[in-house]
Protein backbone atom coordinates (compact mmCIF):
# COMPACT_ATOMS: atom_id res chain seq x y z
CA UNK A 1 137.61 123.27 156.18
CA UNK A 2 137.53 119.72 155.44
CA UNK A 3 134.48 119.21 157.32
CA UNK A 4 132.83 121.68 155.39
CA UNK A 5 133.56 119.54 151.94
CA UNK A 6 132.60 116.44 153.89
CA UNK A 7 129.55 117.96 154.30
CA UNK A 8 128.96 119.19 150.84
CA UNK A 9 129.48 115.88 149.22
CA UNK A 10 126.78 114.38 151.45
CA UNK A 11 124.28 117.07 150.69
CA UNK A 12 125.01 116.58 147.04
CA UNK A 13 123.21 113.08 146.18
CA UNK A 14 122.51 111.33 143.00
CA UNK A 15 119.70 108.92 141.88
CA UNK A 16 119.57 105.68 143.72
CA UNK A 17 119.34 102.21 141.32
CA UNK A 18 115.83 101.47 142.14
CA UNK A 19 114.95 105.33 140.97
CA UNK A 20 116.73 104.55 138.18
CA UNK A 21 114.90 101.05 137.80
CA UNK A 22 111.70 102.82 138.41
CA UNK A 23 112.02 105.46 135.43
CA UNK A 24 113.58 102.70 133.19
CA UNK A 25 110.39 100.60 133.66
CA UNK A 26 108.02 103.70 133.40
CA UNK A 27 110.01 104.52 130.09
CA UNK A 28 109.39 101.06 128.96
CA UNK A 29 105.66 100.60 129.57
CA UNK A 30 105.15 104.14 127.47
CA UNK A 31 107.33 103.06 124.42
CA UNK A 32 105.68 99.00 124.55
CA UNK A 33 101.92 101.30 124.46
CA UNK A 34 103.24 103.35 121.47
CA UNK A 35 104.75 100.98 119.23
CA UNK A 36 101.64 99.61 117.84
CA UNK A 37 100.81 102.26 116.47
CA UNK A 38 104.44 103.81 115.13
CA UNK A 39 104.45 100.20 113.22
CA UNK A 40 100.81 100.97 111.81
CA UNK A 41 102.21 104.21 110.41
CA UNK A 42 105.15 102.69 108.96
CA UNK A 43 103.32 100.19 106.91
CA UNK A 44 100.67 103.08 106.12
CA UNK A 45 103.87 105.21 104.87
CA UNK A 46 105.11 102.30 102.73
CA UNK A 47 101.77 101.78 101.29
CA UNK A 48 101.25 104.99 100.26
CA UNK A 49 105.03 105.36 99.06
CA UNK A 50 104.38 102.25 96.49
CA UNK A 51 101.20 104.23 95.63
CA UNK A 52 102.97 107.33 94.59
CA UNK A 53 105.79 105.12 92.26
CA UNK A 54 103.24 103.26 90.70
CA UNK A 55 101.04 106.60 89.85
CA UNK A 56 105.00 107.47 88.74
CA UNK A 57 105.08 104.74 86.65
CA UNK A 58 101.50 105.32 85.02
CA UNK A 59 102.52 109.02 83.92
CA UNK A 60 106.09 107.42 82.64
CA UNK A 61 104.43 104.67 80.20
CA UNK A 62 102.61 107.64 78.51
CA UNK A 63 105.46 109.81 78.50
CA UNK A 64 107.31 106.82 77.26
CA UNK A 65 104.65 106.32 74.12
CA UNK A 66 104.43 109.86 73.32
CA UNK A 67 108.64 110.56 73.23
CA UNK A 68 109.55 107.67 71.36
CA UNK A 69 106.44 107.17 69.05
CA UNK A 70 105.97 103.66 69.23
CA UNK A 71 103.01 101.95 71.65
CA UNK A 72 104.49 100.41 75.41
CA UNK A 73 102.42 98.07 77.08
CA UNK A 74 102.00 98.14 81.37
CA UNK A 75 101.51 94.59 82.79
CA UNK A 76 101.49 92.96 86.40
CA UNK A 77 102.56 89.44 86.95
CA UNK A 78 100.78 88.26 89.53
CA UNK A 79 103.30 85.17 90.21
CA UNK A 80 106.06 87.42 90.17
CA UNK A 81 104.47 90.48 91.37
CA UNK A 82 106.21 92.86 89.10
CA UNK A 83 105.17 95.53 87.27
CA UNK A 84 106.40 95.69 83.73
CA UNK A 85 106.82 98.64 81.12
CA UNK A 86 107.81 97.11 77.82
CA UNK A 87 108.12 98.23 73.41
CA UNK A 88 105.27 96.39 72.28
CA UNK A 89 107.11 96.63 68.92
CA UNK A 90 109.83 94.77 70.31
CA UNK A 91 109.24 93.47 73.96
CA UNK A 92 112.37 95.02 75.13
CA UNK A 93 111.51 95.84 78.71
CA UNK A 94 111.19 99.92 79.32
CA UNK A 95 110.75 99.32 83.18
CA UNK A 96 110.65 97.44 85.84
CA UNK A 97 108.69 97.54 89.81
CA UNK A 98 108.69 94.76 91.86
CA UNK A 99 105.24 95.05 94.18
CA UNK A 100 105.80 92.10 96.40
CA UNK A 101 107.08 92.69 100.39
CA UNK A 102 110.46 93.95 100.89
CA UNK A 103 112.58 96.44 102.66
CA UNK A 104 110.97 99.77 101.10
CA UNK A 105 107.18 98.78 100.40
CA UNK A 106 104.94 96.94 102.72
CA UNK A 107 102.27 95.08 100.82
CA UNK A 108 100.16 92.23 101.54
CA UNK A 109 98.15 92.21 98.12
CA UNK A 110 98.38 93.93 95.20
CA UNK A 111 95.48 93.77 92.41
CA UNK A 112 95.93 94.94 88.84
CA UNK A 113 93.20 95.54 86.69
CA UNK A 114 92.73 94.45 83.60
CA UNK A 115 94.37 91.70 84.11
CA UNK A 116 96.13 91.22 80.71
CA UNK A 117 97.34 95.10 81.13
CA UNK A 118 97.08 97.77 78.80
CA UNK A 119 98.53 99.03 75.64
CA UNK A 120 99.49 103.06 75.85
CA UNK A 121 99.01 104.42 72.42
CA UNK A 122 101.69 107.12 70.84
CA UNK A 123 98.38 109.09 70.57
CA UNK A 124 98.06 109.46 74.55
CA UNK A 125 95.25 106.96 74.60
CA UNK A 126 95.45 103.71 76.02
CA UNK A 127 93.44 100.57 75.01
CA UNK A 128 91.58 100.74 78.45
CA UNK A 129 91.55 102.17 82.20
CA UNK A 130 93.57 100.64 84.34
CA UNK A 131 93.45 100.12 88.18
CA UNK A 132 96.16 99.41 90.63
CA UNK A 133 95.21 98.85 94.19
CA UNK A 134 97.69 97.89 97.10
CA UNK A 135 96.92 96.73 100.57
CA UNK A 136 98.60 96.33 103.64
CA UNK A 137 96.47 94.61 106.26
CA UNK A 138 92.97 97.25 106.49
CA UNK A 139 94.99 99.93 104.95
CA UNK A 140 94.26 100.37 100.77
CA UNK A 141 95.37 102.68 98.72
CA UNK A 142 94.13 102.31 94.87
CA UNK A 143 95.93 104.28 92.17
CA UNK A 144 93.59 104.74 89.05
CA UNK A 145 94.50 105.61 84.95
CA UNK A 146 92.19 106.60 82.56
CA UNK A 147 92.31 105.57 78.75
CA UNK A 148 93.46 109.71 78.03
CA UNK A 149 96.32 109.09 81.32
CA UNK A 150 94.76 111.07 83.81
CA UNK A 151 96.36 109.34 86.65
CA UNK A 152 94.73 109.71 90.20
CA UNK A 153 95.07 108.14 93.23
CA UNK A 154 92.87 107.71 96.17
């Protein structure tokens, strides 16, 4: 009987260290090939994530106008690289959205046109269309506002 478990244990093997080595280093040459492109996606992702908030922030300055009946102006320091909601009446600051690199958006420039911003009217008309566009390396996403607030992004 006891040659008979001697002889099961060496019939039952494992996986020898370099078989181990050899899938460790296969596993490692696949995920080096992919990560190029999972960190291409992320930035795309964040990109397009700032897109949506400032298209947000659009539809809230109009919203903003039209609730409280007084006009609210949307500018972009480009210094600071903050977006900025404010009473035009009097300058107290609505909103805030920084645009610059950190931990949630990715962006590597960020143009704001006009540059002096615009004035949204209690009305729903603003005193021009504004456009937004964000960049991270190739990849551009532009969010767009008419002078009625028809916000689109593309």
């Amino acid at each position: 009987m006891t040659q008979l478990t001697v002889r099961q244990r060496i019939a039952r093997g494992g996986f020898t260290a370099i078989e181990m080595l050899i899938v460790m280093v296969i596993i490692g040459i696949m995920a080096a090939s992919v990560m190029p492109r999972i960190s291409r996606i992320v930035a795309e992702e964040r990109v397009r994530k700032l897109q949506g908030a400032i298209a947000t922030d659009f539809e809230l300055a109009f919203a903003l106008a039209n609730r409280e009946r007084k006009p609210v102006t949307v500018t972009f320091s480009t210094s600071t690289q903050v977006l900025t909601i404010t009473d035009r009446a009097t300058g107290t600051v609505l909103k805030t959205r920084y645009l610059g690199r950190n931990q949630s958006f990715s962006t590597t420039a960020v143009t704001f046109s006009p540059s002096a911003g615009i004035t949204v009217f209690p009305a729903g008309l603003s005193t021009a269309a504004a456009t937004v566009t964000v960049s991270n390396g190739n990849f551009t996403r532009t969010v767009s506002v008419t002078r009625a607030g028809l916000v689109t992004k593309s």
